[in-house]
C-alpha atoms as a PDB file:
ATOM      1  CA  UNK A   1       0.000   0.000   0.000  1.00  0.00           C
ATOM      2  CA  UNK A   2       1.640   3.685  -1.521  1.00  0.00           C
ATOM      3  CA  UNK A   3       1.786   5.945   1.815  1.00  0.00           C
ATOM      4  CA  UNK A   4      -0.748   8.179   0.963  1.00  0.00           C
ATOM      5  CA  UNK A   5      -3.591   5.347   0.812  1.00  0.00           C
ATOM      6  CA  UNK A   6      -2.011   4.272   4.256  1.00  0.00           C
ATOM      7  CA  UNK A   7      -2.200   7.758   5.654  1.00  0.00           C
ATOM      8  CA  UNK A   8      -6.043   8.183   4.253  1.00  0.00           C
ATOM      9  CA  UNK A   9      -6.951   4.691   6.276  1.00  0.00           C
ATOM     10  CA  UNK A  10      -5.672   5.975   9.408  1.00  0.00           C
ATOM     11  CA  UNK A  11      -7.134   9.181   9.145  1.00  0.00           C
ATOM     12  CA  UNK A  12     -10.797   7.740   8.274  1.00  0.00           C
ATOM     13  CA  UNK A  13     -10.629   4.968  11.080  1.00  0.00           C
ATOM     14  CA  UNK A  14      -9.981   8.117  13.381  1.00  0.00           C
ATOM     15  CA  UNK A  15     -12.979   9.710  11.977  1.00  0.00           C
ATOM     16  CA  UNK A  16     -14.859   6.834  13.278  1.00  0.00           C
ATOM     17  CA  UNK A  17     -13.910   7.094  16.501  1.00  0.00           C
ATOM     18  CA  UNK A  18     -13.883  10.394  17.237  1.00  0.00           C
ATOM     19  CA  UNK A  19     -17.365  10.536  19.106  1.00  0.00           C
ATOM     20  CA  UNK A  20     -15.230   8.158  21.600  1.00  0.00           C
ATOM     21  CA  UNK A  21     -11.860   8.950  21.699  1.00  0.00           C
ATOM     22  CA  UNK A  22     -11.720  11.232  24.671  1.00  0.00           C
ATOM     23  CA  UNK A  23     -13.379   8.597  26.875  1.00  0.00           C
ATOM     24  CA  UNK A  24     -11.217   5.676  25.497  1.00  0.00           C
ATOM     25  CA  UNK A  25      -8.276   7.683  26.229  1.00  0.00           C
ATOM     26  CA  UNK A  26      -9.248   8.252  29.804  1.00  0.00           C
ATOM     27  CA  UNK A  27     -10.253   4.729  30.910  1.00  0.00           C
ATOM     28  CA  UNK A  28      -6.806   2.542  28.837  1.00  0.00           C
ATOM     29  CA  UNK A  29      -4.661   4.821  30.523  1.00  0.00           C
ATOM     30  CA  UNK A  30      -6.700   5.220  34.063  1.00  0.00           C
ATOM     31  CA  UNK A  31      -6.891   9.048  33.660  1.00  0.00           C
ATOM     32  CA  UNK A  32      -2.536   8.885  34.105  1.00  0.00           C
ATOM     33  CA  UNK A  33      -2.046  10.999  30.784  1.00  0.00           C
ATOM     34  CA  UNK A  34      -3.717  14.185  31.683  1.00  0.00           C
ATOM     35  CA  UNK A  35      -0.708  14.120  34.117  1.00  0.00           C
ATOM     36  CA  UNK A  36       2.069  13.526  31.070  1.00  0.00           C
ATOM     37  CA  UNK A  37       0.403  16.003  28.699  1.00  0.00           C
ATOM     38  CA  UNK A  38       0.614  19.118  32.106  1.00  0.00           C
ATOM     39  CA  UNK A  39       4.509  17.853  32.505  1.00  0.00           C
ATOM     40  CA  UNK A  40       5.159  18.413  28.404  1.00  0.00           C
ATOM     41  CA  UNK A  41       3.596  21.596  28.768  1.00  0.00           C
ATOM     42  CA  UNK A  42       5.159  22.700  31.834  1.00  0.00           C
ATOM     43  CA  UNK A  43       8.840  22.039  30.697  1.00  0.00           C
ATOM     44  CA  UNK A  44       8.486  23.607  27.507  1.00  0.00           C
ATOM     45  CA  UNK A  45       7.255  26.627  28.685  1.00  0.00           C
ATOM     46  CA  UNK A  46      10.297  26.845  31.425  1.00  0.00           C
ATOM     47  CA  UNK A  47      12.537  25.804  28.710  1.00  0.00           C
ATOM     48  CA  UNK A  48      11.129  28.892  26.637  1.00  0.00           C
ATOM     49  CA  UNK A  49      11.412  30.788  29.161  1.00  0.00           C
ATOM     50  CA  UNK A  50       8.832  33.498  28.134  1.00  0.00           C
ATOM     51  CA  UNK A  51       5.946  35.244  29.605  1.00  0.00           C
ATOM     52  CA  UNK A  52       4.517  36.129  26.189  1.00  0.00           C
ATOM     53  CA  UNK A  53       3.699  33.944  23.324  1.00  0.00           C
ATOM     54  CA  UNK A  54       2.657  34.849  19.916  1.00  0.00           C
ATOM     55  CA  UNK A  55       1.271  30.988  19.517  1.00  0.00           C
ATOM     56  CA  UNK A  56       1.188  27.250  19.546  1.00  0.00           C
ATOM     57  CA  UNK A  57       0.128  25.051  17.328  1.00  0.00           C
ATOM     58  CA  UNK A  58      -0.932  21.269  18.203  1.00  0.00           C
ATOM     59  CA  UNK A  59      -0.482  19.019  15.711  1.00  0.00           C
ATOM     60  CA  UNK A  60      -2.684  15.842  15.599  1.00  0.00           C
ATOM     61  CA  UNK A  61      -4.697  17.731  17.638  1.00  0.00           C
ATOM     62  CA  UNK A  62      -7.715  15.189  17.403  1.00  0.00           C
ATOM     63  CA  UNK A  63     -10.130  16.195  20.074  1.00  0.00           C
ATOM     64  CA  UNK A  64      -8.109  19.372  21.408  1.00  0.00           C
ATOM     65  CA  UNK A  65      -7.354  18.009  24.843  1.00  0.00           C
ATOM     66  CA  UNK A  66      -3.441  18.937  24.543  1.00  0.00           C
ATOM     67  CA  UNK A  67      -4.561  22.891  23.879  1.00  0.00           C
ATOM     68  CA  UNK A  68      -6.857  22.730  27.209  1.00  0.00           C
ATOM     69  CA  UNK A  69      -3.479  21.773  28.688  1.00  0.00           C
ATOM     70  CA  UNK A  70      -1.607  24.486  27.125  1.00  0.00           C
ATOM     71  CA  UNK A  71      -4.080  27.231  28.004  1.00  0.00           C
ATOM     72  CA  UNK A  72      -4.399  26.161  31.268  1.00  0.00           C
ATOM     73  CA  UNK A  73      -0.800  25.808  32.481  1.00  0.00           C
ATOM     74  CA  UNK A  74      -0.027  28.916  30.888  1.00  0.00           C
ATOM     75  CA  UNK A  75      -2.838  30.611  32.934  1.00  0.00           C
ATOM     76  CA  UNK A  76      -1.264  29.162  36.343  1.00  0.00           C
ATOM     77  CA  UNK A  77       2.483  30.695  35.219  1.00  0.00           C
ATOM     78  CA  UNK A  78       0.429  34.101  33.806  1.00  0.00           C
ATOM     79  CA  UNK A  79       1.899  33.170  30.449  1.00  0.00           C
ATOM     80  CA  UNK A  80       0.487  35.485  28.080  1.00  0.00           C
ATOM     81  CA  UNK A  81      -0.776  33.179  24.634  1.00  0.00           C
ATOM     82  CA  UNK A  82      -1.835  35.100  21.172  1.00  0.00           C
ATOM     83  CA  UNK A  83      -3.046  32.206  18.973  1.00  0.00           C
ATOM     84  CA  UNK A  84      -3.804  28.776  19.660  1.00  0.00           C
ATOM     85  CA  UNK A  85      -3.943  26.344  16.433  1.00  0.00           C
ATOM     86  CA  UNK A  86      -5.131  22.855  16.492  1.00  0.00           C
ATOM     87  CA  UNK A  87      -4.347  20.878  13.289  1.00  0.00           C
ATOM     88  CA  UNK A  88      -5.599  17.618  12.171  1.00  0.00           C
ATOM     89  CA  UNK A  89      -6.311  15.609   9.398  1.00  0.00           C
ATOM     90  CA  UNK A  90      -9.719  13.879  10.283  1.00  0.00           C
ATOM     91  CA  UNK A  91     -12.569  15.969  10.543  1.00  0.00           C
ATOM     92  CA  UNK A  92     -14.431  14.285  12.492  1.00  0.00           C
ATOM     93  CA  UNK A  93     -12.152  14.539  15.737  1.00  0.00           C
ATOM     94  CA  UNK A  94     -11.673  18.441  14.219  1.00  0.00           C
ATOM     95  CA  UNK A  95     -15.758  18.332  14.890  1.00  0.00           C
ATOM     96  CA  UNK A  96     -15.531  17.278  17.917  1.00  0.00           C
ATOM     97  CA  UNK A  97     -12.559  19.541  19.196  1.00  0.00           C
ATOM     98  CA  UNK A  98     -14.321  22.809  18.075  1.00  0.00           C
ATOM     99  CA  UNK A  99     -17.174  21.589  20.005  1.00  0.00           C
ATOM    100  CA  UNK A 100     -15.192  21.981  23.428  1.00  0.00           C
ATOM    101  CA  UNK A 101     -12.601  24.182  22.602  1.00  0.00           C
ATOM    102  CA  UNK A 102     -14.021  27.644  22.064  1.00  0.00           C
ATOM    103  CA  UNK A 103     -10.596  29.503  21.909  1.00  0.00           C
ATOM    104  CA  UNK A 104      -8.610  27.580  19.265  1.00  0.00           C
ATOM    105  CA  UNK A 105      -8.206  28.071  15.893  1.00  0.00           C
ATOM    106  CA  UNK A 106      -9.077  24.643  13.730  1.00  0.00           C
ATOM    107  CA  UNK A 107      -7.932  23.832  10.767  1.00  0.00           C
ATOM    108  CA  UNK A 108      -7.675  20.775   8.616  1.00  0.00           C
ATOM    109  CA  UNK A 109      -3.980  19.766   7.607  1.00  0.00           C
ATOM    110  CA  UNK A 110      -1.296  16.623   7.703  1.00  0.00           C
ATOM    111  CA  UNK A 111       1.859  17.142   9.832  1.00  0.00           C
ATOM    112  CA  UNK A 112       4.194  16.712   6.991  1.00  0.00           C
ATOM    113  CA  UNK A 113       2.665  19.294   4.887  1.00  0.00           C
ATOM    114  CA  UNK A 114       1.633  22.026   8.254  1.00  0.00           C
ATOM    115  CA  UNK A 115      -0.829  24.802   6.794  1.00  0.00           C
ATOM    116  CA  UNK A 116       1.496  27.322   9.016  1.00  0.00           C
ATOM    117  CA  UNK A 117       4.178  30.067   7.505  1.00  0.00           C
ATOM    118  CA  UNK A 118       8.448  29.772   7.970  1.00  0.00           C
ATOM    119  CA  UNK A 119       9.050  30.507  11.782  1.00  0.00           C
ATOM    120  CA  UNK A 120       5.477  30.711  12.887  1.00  0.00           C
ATOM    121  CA  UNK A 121       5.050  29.248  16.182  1.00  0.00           C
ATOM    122  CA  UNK A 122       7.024  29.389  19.491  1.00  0.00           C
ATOM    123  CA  UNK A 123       5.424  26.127  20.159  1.00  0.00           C
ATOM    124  CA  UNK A 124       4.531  22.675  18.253  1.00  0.00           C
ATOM    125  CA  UNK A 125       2.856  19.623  20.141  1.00  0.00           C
ATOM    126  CA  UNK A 126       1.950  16.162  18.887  1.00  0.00           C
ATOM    127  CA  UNK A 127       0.502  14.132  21.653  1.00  0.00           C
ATOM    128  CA  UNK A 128       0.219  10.221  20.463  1.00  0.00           C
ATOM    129  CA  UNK A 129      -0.064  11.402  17.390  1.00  0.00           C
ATOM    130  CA  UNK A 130       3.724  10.960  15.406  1.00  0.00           C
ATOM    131  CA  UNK A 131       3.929   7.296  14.690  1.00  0.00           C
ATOM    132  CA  UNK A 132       0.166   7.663  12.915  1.00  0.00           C
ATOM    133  CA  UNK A 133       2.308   9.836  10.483  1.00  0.00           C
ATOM    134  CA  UNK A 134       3.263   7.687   7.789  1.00  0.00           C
ATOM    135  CA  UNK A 135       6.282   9.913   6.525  1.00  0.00           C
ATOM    136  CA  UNK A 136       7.216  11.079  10.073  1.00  0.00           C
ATOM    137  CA  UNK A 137      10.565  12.225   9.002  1.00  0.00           C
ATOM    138  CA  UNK A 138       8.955  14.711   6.555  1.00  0.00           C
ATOM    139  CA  UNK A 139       7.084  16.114   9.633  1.00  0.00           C
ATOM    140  CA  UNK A 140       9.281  16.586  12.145  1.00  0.00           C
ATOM    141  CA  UNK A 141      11.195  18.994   9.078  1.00  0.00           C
ATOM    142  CA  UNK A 142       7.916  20.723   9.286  1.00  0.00           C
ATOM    143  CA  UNK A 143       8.044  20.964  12.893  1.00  0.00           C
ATOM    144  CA  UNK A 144      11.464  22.875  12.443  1.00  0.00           C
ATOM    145  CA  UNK A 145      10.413  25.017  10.187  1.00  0.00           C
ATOM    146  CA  UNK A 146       7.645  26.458  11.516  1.00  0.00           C
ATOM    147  CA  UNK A 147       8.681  26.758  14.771  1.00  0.00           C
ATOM    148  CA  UNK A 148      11.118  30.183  15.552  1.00  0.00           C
ATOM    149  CA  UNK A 149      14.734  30.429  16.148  1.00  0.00           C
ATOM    150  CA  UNK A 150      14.673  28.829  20.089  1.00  0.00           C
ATOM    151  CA  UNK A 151      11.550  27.430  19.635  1.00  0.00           C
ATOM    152  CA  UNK A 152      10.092  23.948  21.495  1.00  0.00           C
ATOM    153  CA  UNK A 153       8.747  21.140  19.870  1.00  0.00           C
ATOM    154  CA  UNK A 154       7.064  18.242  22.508  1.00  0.00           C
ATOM    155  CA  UNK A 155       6.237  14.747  21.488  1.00  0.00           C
ATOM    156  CA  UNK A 156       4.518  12.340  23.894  1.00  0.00           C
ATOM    157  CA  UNK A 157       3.827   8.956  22.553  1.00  0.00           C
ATOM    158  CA  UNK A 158       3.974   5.244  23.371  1.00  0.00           C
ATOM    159  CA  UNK A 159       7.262   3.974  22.423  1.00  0.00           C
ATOM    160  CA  UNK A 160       8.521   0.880  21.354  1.00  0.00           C
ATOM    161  CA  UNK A 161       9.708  -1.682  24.432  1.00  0.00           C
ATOM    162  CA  UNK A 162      13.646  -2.838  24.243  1.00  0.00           C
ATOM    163  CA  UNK A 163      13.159  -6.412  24.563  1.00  0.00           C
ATOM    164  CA  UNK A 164      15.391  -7.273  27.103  1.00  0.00           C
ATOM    165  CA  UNK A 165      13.635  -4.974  29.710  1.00  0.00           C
ATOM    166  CA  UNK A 166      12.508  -7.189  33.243  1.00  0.00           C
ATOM    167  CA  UNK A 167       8.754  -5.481  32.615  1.00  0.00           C
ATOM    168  CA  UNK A 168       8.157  -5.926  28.351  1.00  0.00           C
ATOM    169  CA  UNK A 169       6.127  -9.050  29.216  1.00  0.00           C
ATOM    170  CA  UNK A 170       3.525  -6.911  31.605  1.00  0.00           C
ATOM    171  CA  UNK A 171       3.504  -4.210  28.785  1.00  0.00           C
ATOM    172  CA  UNK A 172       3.080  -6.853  25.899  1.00  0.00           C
ATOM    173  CA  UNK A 173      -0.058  -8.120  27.899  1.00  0.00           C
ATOM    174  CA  UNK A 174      -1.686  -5.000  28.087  1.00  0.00           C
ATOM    175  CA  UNK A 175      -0.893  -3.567  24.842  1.00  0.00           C
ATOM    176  CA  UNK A 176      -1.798  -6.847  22.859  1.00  0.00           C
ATOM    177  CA  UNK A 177      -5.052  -8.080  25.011  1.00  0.00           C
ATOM    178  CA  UNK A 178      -6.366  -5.507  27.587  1.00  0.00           C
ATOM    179  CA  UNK A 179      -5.893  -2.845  25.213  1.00  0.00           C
ATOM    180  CA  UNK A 180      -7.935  -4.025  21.764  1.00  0.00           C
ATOM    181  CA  UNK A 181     -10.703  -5.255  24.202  1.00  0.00           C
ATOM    182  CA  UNK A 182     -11.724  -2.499  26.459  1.00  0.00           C
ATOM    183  CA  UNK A 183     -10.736  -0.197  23.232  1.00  0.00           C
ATOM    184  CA  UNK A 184     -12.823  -1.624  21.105  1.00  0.00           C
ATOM    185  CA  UNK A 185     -15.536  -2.137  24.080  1.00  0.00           C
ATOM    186  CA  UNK A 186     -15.823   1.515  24.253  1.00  0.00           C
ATOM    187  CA  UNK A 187     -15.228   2.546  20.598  1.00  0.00           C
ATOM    188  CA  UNK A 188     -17.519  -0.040  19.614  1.00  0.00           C
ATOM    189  CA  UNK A 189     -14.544  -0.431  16.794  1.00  0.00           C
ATOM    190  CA  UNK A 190     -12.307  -3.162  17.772  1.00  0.00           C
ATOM    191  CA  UNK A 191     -10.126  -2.811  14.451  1.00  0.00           C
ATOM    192  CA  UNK A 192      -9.312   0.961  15.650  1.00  0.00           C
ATOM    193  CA  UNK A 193      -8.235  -0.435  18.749  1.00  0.00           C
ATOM    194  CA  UNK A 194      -5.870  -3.748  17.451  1.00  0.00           C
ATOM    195  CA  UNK A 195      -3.879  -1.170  14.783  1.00  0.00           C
ATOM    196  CA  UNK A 196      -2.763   0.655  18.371  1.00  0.00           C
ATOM    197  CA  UNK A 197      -0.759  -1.731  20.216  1.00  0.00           C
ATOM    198  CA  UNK A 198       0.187  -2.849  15.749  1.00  0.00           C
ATOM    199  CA  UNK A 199       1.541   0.687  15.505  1.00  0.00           C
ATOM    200  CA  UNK A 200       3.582   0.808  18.467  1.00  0.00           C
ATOM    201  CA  UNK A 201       5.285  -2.158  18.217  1.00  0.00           C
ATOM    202  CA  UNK A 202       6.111  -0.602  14.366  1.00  0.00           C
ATOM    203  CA  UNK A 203       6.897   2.210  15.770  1.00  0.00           C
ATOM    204  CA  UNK A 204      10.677   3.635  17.761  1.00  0.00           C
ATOM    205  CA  UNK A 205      11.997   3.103  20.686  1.00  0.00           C
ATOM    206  CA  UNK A 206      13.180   6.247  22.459  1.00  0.00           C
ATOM    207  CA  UNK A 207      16.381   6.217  21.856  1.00  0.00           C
ATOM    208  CA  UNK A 208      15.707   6.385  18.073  1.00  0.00           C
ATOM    209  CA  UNK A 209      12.980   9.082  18.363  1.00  0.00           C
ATOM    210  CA  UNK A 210      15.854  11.225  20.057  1.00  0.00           C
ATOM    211  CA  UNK A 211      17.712  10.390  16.778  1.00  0.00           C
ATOM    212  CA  UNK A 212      15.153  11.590  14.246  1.00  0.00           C
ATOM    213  CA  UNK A 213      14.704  14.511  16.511  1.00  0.00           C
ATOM    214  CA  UNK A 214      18.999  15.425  16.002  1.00  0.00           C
ATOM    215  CA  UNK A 215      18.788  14.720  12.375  1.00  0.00           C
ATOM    216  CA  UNK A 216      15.772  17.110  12.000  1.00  0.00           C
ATOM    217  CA  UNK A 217      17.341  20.008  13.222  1.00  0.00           C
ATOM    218  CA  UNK A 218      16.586  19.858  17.312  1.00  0.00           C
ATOM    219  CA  UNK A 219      18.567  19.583  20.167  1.00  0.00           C
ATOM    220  CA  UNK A 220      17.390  16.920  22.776  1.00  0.00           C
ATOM    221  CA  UNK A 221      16.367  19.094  26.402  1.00  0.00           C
ATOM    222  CA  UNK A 222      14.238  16.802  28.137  1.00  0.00           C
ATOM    223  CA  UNK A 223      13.340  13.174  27.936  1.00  0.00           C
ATOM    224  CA  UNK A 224      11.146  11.218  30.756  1.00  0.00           C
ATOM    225  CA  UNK A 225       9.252   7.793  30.386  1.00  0.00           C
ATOM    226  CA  UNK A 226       6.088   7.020  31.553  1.00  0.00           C
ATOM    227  CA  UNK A 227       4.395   3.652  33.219  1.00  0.00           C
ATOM    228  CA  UNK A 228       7.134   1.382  32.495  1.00  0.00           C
ATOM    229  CA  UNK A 229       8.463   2.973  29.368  1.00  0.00           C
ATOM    230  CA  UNK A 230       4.801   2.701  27.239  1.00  0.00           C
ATOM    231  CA  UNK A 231       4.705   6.193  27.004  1.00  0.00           C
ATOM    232  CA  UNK A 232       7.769   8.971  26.599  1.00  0.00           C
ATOM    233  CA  UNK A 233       7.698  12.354  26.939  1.00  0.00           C
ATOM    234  CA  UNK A 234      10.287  14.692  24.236  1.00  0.00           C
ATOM    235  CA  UNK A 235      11.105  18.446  24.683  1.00  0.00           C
ATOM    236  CA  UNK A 236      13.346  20.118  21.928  1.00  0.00           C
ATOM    237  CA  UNK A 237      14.632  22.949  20.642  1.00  0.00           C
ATOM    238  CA  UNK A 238      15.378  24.013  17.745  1.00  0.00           C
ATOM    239  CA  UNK A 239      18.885  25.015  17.027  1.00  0.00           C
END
């Protein structure tokens, strides 16, 4: 399959789920991730180091729950935010997003081809959304680009286990059979929920994210893992 019909099949099955996602989210990861997407947007603002920002754009911003985290940690530091963008290809989570958040802009658009001018944003997220990017390289050269001089990019995602790790077996059991089944349970689409724990395993470990991250441009400032090592948190900066 050429990338771009593999990109279009991801995007539609996240259409379908989109009416569902926010409360999927919540129950596979027992409400843990709010806490990981507050962290990414607390160290990148004290890497920035700014009390006024002309904007951020999320990226994969599905629902829009990672710019209710940036408004609201920047409100508890009296961070001062122009423009908040959310960006994502499926409509139907875009639907759902402008739904609950009332202060965003929303617009439709792929992270390796960002609807955003040269040196844009201060900010760009992408919360579990990278390794549904079919030509991820290509986007995280968009991520440089439009971000300023200084500016942060964060990346939280699940990351692939090293094999040799004492706790891979706990994580493969979750991933491969609790996940699909109380996924699906909720989604009502168990397909949705089988391609996740198929994509991560596909997908980097975090070593090699941190790689990808060099070779694009960005200089490593902060990397933490979650639960185990499912999920990693990235902050960079752009050179």
């Amino acid at each position: 399959m050429e990338n771009s019909q593999k990109q279009q099949k991801i995007v539609e099955m996240f259409d379908e789920i989109a009416d569902t996602y926010d409360l999927a989210n919540r129950v596979l990861s027992f409400g843990i991730d709010v806490q990981w997407r507050k962290k990414g947007c607390d160290k990148a603002y004290e890497i920035l180091g700014k009390e006024k920002i002309d904007s951020i754009a999320d990226i994969a911003t599905g629902t829009g729950d990672m710019l209710l985290h940036w408004r609201d940690r920047a409100d508890k530091k009296s961070i001062k935010i122009d423009r908040f963008i959310g960006i994502d290809p499926s409509v139907g989570m875009l639907e759902v997003a402008q739904k609950k958040v009332d202060f965003a802009d929303f617009i439709e658009g792929k992270a390796q081809e960002l609807p955003l001018n040269n040196e844009e944003a201060d900010i760009v997220s992408i919360s579990y959304g990278i390794r549904n990017v079919v030509d991820r390289k290509e986007a995280l050269n968009e991520f440089n680009r439009v971000l300023k001089p200084g500016g942060i990019v964060v990346i939280l995602e699940f990351t692939k286990q090293n094999r040799d790790s004492l706790t891979s077996g706990i994580v493969d059991f979750y991933m491969k059979k609790v996940l699909p089944a109380v996924g699906g349970l909720v989604s009502k689409n168990y397909e949705a929920y089988r391609y996740l724990p198929d994509s991560i395993e596909q997908f980097l470990t975090a070593e090699m994210m941190q790689d990808e991250l060099k070779e694009s441009g960005f200089d490593i400032k902060y990397v933490k893992p979650f639960s185990m090592g499912i999920s990693t948190l990235f902050v960079a900066q752009k050179r």
